[in-house]
C-alpha atoms as a PDB file:
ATOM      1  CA  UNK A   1       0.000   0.000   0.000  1.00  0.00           C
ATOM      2  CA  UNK A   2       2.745   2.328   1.167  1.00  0.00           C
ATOM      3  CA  UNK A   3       4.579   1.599  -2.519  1.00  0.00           C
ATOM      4  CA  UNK A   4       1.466   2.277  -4.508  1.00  0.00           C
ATOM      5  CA  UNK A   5       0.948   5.628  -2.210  1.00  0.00           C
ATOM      6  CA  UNK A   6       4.842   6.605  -3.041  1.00  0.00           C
ATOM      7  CA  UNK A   7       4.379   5.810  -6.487  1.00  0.00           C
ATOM      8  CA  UNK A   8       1.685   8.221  -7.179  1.00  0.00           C
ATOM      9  CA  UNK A   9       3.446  11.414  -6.807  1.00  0.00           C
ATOM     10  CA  UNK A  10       6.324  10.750  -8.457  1.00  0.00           C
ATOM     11  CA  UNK A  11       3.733   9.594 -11.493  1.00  0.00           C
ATOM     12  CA  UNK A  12       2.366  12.432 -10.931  1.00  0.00           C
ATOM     13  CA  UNK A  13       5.655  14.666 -11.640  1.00  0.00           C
ATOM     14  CA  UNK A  14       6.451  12.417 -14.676  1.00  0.00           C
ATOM     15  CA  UNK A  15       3.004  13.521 -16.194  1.00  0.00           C
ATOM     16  CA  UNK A  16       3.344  17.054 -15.533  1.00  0.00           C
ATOM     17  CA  UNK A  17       7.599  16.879 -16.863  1.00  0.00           C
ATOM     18  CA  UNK A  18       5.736  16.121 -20.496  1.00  0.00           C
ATOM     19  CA  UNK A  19       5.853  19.432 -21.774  1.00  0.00           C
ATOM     20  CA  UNK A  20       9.098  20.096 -20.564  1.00  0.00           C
ATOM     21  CA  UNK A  21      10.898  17.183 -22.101  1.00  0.00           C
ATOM     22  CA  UNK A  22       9.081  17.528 -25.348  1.00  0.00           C
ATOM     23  CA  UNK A  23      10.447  21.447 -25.265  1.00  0.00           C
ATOM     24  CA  UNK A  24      14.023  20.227 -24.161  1.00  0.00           C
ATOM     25  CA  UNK A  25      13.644  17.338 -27.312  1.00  0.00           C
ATOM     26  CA  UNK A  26      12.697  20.197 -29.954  1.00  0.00           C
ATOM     27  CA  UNK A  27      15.423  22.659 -29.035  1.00  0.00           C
ATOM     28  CA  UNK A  28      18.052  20.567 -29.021  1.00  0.00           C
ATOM     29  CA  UNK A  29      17.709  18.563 -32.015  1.00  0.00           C
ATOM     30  CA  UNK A  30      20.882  19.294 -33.563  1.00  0.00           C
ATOM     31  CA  UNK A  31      21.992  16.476 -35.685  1.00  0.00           C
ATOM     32  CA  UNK A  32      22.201  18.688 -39.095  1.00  0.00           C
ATOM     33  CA  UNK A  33      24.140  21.524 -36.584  1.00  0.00           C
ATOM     34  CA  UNK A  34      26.677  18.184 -35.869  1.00  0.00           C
ATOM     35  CA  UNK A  35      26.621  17.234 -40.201  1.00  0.00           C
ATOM     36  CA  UNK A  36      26.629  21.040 -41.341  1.00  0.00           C
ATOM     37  CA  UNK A  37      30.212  21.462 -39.070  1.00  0.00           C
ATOM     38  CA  UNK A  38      31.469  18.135 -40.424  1.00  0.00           C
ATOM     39  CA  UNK A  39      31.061  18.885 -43.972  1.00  0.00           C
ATOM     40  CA  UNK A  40      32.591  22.304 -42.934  1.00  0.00           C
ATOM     41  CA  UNK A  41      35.757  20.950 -41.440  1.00  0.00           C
ATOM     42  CA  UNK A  42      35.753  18.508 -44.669  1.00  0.00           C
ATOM     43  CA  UNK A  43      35.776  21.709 -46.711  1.00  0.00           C
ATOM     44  CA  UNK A  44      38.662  23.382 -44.625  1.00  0.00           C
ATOM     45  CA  UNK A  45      40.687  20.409 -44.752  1.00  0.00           C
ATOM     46  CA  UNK A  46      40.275  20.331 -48.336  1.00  0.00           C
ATOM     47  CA  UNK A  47      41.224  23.862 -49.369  1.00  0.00           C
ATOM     48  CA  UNK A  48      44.146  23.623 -46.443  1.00  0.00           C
ATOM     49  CA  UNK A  49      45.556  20.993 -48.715  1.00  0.00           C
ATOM     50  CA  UNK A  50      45.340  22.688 -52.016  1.00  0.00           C
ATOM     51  CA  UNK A  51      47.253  25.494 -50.528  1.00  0.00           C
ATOM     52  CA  UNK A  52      49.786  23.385 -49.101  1.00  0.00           C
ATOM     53  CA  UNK A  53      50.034  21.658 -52.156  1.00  0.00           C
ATOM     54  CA  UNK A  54      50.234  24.625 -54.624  1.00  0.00           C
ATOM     55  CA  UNK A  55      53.550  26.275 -52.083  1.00  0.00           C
ATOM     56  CA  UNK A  56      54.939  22.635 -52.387  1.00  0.00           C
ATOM     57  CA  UNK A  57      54.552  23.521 -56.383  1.00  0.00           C
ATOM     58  CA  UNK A  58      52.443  20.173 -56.586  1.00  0.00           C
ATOM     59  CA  UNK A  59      49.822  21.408 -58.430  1.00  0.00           C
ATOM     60  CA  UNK A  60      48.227  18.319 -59.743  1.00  0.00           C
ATOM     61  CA  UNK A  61      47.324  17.192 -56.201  1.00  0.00           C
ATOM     62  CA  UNK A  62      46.465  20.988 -55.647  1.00  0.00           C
ATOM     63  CA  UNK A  63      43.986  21.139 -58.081  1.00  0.00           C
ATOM     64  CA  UNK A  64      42.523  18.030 -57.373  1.00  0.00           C
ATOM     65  CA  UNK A  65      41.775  19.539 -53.903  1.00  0.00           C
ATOM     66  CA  UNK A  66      40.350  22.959 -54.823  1.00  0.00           C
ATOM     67  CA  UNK A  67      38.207  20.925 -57.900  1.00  0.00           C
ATOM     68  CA  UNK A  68      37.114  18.477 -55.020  1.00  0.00           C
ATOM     69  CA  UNK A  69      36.532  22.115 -52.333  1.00  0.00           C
ATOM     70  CA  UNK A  70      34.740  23.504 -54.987  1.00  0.00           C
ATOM     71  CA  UNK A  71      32.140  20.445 -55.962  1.00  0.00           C
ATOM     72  CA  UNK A  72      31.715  20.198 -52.405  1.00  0.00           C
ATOM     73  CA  UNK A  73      30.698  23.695 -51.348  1.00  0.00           C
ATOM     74  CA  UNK A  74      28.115  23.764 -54.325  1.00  0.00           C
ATOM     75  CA  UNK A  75      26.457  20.771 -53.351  1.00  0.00           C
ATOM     76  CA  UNK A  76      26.739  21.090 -49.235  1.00  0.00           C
ATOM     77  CA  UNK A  77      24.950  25.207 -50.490  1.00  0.00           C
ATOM     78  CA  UNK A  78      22.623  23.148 -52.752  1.00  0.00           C
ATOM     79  CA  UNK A  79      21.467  20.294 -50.234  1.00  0.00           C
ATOM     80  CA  UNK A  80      22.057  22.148 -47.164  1.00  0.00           C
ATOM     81  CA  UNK A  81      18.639  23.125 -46.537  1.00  0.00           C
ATOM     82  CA  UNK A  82      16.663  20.349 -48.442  1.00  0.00           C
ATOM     83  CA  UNK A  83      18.415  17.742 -45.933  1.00  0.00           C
ATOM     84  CA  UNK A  84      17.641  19.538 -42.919  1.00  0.00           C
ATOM     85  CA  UNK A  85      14.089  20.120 -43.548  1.00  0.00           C
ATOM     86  CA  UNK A  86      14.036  16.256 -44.770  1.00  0.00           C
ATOM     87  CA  UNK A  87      15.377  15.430 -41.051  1.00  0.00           C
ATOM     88  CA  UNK A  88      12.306  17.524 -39.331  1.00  0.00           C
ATOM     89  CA  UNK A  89      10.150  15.941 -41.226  1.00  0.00           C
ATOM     90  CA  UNK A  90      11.367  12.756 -40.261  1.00  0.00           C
ATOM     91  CA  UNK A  91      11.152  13.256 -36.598  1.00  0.00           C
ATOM     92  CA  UNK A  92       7.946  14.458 -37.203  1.00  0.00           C
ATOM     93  CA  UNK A  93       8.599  17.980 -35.378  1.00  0.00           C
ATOM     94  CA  UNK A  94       8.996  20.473 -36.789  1.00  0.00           C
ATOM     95  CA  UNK A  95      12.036  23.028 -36.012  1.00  0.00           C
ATOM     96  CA  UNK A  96      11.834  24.982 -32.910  1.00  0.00           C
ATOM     97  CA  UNK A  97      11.187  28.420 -33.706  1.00  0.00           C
ATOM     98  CA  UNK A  98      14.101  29.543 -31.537  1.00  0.00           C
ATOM     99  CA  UNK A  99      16.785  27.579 -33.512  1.00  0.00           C
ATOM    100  CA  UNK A 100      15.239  29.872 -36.450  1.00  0.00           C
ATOM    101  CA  UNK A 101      15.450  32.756 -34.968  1.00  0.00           C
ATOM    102  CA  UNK A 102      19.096  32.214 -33.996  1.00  0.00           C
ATOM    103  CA  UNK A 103      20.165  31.570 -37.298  1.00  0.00           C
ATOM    104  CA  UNK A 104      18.530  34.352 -38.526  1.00  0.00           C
ATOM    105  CA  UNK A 105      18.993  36.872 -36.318  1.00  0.00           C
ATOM    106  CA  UNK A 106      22.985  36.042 -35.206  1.00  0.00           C
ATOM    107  CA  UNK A 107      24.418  35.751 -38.140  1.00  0.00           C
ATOM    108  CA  UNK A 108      24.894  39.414 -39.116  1.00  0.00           C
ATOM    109  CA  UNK A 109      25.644  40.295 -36.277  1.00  0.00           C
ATOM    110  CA  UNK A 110      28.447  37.964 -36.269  1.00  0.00           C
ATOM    111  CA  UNK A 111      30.102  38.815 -39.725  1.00  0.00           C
ATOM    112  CA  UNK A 112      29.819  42.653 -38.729  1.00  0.00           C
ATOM    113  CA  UNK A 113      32.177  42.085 -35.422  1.00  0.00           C
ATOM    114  CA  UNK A 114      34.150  39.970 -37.476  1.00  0.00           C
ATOM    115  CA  UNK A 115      34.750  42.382 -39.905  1.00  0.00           C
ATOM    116  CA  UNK A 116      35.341  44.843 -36.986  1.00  0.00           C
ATOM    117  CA  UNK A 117      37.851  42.358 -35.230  1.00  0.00           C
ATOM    118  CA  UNK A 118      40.176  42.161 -38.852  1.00  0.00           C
ATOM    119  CA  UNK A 119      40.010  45.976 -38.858  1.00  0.00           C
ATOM    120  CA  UNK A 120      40.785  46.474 -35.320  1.00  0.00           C
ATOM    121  CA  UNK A 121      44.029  43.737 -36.144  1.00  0.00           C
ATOM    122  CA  UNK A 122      45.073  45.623 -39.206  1.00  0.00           C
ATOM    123  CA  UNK A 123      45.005  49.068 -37.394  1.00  0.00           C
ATOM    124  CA  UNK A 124      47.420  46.730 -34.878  1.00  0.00           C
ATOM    125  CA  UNK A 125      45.112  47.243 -31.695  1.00  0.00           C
ATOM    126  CA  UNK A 126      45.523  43.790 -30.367  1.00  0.00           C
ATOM    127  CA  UNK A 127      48.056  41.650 -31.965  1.00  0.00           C
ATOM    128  CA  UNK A 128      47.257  38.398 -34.354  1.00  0.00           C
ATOM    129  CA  UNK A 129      47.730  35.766 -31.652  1.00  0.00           C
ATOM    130  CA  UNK A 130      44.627  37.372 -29.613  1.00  0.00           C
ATOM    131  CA  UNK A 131      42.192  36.885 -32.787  1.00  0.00           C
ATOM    132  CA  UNK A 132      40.470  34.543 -31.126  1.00  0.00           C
ATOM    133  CA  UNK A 133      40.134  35.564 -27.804  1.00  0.00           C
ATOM    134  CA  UNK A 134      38.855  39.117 -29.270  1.00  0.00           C
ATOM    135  CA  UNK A 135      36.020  36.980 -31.321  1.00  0.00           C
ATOM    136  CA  UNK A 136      35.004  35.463 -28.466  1.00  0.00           C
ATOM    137  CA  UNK A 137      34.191  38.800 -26.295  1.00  0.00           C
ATOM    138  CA  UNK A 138      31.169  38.909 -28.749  1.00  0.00           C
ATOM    139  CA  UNK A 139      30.485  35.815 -29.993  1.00  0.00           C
ATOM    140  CA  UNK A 140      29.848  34.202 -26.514  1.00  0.00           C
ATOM    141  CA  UNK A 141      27.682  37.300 -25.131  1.00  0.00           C
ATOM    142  CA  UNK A 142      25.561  36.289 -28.386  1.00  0.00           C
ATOM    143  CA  UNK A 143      25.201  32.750 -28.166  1.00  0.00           C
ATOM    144  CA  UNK A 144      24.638  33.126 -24.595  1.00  0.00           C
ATOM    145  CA  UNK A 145      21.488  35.867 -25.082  1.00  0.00           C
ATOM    146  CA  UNK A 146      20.470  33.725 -27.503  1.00  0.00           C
ATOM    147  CA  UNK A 147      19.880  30.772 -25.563  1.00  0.00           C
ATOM    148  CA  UNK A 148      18.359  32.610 -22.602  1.00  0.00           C
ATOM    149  CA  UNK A 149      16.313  34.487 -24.953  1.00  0.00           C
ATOM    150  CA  UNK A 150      14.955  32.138 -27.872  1.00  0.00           C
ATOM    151  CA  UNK A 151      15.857  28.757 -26.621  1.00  0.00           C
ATOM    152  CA  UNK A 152      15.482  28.051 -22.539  1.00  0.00           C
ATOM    153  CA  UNK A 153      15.427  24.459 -22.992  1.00  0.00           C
ATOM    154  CA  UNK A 154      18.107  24.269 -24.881  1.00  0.00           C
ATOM    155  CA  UNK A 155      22.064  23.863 -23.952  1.00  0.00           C
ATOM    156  CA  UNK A 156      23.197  24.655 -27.562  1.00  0.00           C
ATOM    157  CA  UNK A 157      24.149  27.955 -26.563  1.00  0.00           C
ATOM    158  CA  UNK A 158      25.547  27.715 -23.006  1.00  0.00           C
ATOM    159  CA  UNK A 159      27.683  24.833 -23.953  1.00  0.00           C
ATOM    160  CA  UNK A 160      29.203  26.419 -27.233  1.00  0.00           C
ATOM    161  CA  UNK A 161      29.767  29.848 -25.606  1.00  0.00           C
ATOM    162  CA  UNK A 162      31.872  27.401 -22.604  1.00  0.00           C
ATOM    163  CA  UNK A 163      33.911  25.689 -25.528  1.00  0.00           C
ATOM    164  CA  UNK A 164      34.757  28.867 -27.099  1.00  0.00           C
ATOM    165  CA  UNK A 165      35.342  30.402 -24.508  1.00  0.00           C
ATOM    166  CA  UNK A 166      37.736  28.122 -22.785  1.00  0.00           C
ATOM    167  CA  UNK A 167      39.757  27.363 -25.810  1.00  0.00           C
ATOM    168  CA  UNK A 168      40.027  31.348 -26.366  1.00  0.00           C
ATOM    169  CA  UNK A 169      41.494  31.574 -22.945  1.00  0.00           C
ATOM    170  CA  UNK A 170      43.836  28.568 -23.980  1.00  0.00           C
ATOM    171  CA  UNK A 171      45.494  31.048 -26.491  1.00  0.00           C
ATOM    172  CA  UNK A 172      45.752  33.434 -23.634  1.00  0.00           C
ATOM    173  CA  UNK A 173      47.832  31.497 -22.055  1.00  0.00           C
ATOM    174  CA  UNK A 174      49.659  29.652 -24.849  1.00  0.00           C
ATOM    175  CA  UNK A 175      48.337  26.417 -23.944  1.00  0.00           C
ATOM    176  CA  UNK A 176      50.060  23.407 -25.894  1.00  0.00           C
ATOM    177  CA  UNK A 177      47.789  21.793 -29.158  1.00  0.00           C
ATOM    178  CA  UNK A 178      44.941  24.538 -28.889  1.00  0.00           C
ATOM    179  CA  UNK A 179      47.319  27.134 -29.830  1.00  0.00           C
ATOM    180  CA  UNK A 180      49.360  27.949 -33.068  1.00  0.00           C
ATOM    181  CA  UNK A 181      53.376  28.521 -33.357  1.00  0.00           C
ATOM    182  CA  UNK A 182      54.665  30.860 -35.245  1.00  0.00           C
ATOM    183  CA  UNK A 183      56.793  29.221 -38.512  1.00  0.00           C
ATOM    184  CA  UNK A 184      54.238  26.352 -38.715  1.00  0.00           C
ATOM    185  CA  UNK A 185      51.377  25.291 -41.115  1.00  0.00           C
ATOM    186  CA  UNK A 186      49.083  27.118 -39.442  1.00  0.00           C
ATOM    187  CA  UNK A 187      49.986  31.107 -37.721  1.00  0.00           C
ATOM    188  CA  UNK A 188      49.250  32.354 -34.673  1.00  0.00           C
ATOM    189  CA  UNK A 189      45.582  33.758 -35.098  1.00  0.00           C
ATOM    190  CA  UNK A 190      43.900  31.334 -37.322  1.00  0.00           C
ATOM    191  CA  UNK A 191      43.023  29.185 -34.349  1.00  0.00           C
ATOM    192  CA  UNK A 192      39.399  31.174 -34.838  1.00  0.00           C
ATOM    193  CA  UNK A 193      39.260  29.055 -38.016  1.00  0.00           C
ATOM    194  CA  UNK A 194      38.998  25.811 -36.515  1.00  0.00           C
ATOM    195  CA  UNK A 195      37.974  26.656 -32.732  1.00  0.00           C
ATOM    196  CA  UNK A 196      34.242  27.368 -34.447  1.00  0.00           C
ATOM    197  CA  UNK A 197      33.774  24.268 -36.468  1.00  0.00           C
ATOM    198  CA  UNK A 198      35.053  22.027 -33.674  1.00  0.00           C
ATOM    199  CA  UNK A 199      33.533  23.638 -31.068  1.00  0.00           C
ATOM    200  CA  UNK A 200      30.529  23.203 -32.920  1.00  0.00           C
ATOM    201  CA  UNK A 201      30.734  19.817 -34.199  1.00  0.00           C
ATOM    202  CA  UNK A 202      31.140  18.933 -30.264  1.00  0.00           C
ATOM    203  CA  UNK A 203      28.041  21.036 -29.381  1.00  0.00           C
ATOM    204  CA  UNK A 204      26.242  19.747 -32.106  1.00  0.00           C
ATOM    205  CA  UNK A 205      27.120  15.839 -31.268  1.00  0.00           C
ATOM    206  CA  UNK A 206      26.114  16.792 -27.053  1.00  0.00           C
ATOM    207  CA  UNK A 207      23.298  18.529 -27.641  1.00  0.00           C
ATOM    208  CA  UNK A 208      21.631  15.768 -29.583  1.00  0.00           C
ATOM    209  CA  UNK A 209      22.477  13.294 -27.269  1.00  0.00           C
ATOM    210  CA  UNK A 210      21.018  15.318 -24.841  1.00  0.00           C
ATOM    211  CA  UNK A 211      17.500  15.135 -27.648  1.00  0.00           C
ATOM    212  CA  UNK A 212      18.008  11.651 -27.264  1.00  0.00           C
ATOM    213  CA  UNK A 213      17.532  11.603 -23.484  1.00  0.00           C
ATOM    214  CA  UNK A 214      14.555  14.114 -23.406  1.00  0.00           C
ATOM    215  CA  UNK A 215      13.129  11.855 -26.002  1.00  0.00           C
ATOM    216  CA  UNK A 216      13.368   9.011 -24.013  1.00  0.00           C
ATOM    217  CA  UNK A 217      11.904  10.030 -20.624  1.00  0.00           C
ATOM    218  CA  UNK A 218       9.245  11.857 -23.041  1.00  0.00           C
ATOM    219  CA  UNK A 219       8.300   8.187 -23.865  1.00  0.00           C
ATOM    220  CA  UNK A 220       8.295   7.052 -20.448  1.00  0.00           C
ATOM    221  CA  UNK A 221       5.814   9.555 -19.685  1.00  0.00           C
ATOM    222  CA  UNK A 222       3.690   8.895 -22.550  1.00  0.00           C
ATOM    223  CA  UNK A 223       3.505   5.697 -21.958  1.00  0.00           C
ATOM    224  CA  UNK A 224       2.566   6.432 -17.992  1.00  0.00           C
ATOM    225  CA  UNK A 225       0.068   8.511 -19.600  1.00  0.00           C
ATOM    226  CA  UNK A 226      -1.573   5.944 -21.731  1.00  0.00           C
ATOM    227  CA  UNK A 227      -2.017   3.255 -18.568  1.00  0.00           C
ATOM    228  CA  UNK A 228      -3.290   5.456 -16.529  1.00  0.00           C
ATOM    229  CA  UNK A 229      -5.803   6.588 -19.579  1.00  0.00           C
ATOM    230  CA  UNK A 230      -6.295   2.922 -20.149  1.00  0.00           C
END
C-alpha cells in the first residue's frame, strides 16, 4: 500500500515533466548543426591541402583539392537546406522556432564584429595571436542571449559559448595543441578558423544526445500517460 501511495506522486511529476521534455527534445535537435560542421571541417581540410600543395609547387594534387573544395561547397549550399528540412520531417517535429530565430537573427551580427575584429588587427590594436580571444568577447555574449532568450530548454548555446570560450582563454595562455606557433602550417591567429567548427561539431554531437535523453523520458511519460488513460 505504502509503494502504490509513493508511487503516485512521483507519477504524478512524470506527467506534468511532459511538456518540458518535449520542449528540451525540440530545441536541441541538432543532428544537421553536428553534419553542417562536419562537412565544414571537410571543406577546410580540403582547401588547407590545395594550398599546401600549390607552395609545395604540386599542383596536380592541388587542383585536385580545390576541384574536389569547390564540388563540395556547391552541393553542401545546394542540399544544405533540403536535408535539414528532410530530417524535421522525419522526426515528425517540426524546427523549434528559436533555432530559427538564432540563425537568422545572429548571423549578421556575427560577420559585422568579425569584420570589426580584422580591422581592429590591421590598425594593430591587439596583436594576431589574440584573434580569437577578441572573437570570443562577442560571440559568446551572443550565443549566450540567444539561448536565454529564444531557446530556454536548450544547452546549444551555453555549452558552445563554454567551448569557445575556454579554448580562447587557452590562447591566452599559450596552452600546448589549442594554440598555433609561429613558422608552422598554421599562424598564430587562425586558431578562430577551426575553434568554431570544432567547437561546434562537439556542441552539435552533445546537444543531440542530450535530444536523445529528453526523447526518451518523453516516452516514459507517454507511456505512464496511456495506462493510466487505459
Amino acid at each position: 500500500m505504502n509503494t502504490k501511495q509513493n508511487q503516485l506522486p512521483q507519477d504524478s511529476e512524470k506527467l506534468r515533466d511532459i511538456p518540458k521534455w518535449a520542449k528540451r527534445y525540440a530545441e536541441n535537435r541538432t543532428l544537421h548543426m553536428f553534419i553542417f560542421f562536419i562537412a565544414y571541417l571537410i571543406l577546410l581540410g580540403a582547401i588547407f591541402l590545395s594550398v599546401h600543395f600549390f607552395l609545395k609547387r604540386n599542383f596536380i594534387p592541388a587542383l585536385i583539392m580545390l576541384g574536389l573544395y569547390i564540388v563540395g561547397l556547391i552541393y553542401f549550399l545546394i542540399t544544405c537546406d533540403k536535408n535539414a528540412a528532410s530530417y524535421y520531417a522525419k522526426t515528425g517535429v517540426p524546427e523549434s522556432s528559436g533555432l530559427k530565430k538564432m540563425g537568422k537573427y545572429l548571423s549578421l551580427p556575427l560577420i559585422a564584429f568579425i569584420i570589426f575584429g580584422i580591422i581592429m588587427e590591421q590598425r594593430g590594436i591587439f596583436p594576431a595571436y589574440l584573434r580569437m580571444p577578441f572573437s570570443a568577447t562577442f560571440i559568446c555574449p551572443l550565443l549566450i542571449f540567444a539561448n536565454w532568450r529564444w531557446m530556454k530548454s536548450s544547452i546549444i548555446g551555453y555549452l558552445w559559448t563554454t567551448l569557445y570560450g575556454a579554448w580562447a582563454v587557452a590562447i591566452i595562455f599559450k596552452v600546448p595543441i589549442l594554440t598555433f606557433s609561429q613558422g608552422g602550417q598554421l599562424n598564430p591567429g587562425d586558431e578562430m578558423y577551426l575553434a568554431i567548427p570544432v567547437t561546434g561539431v562537439i556542441t552539435g554531437l552533445v546537444s543531440y544526445f542530450y535530444s536523445r535523453y529528453a526523447l526518451k523520458k518523453l516516452k516514459e511519460a507517454a507511456h505512464l500517460q496511456e495506462n493510466n488513460n487505459g
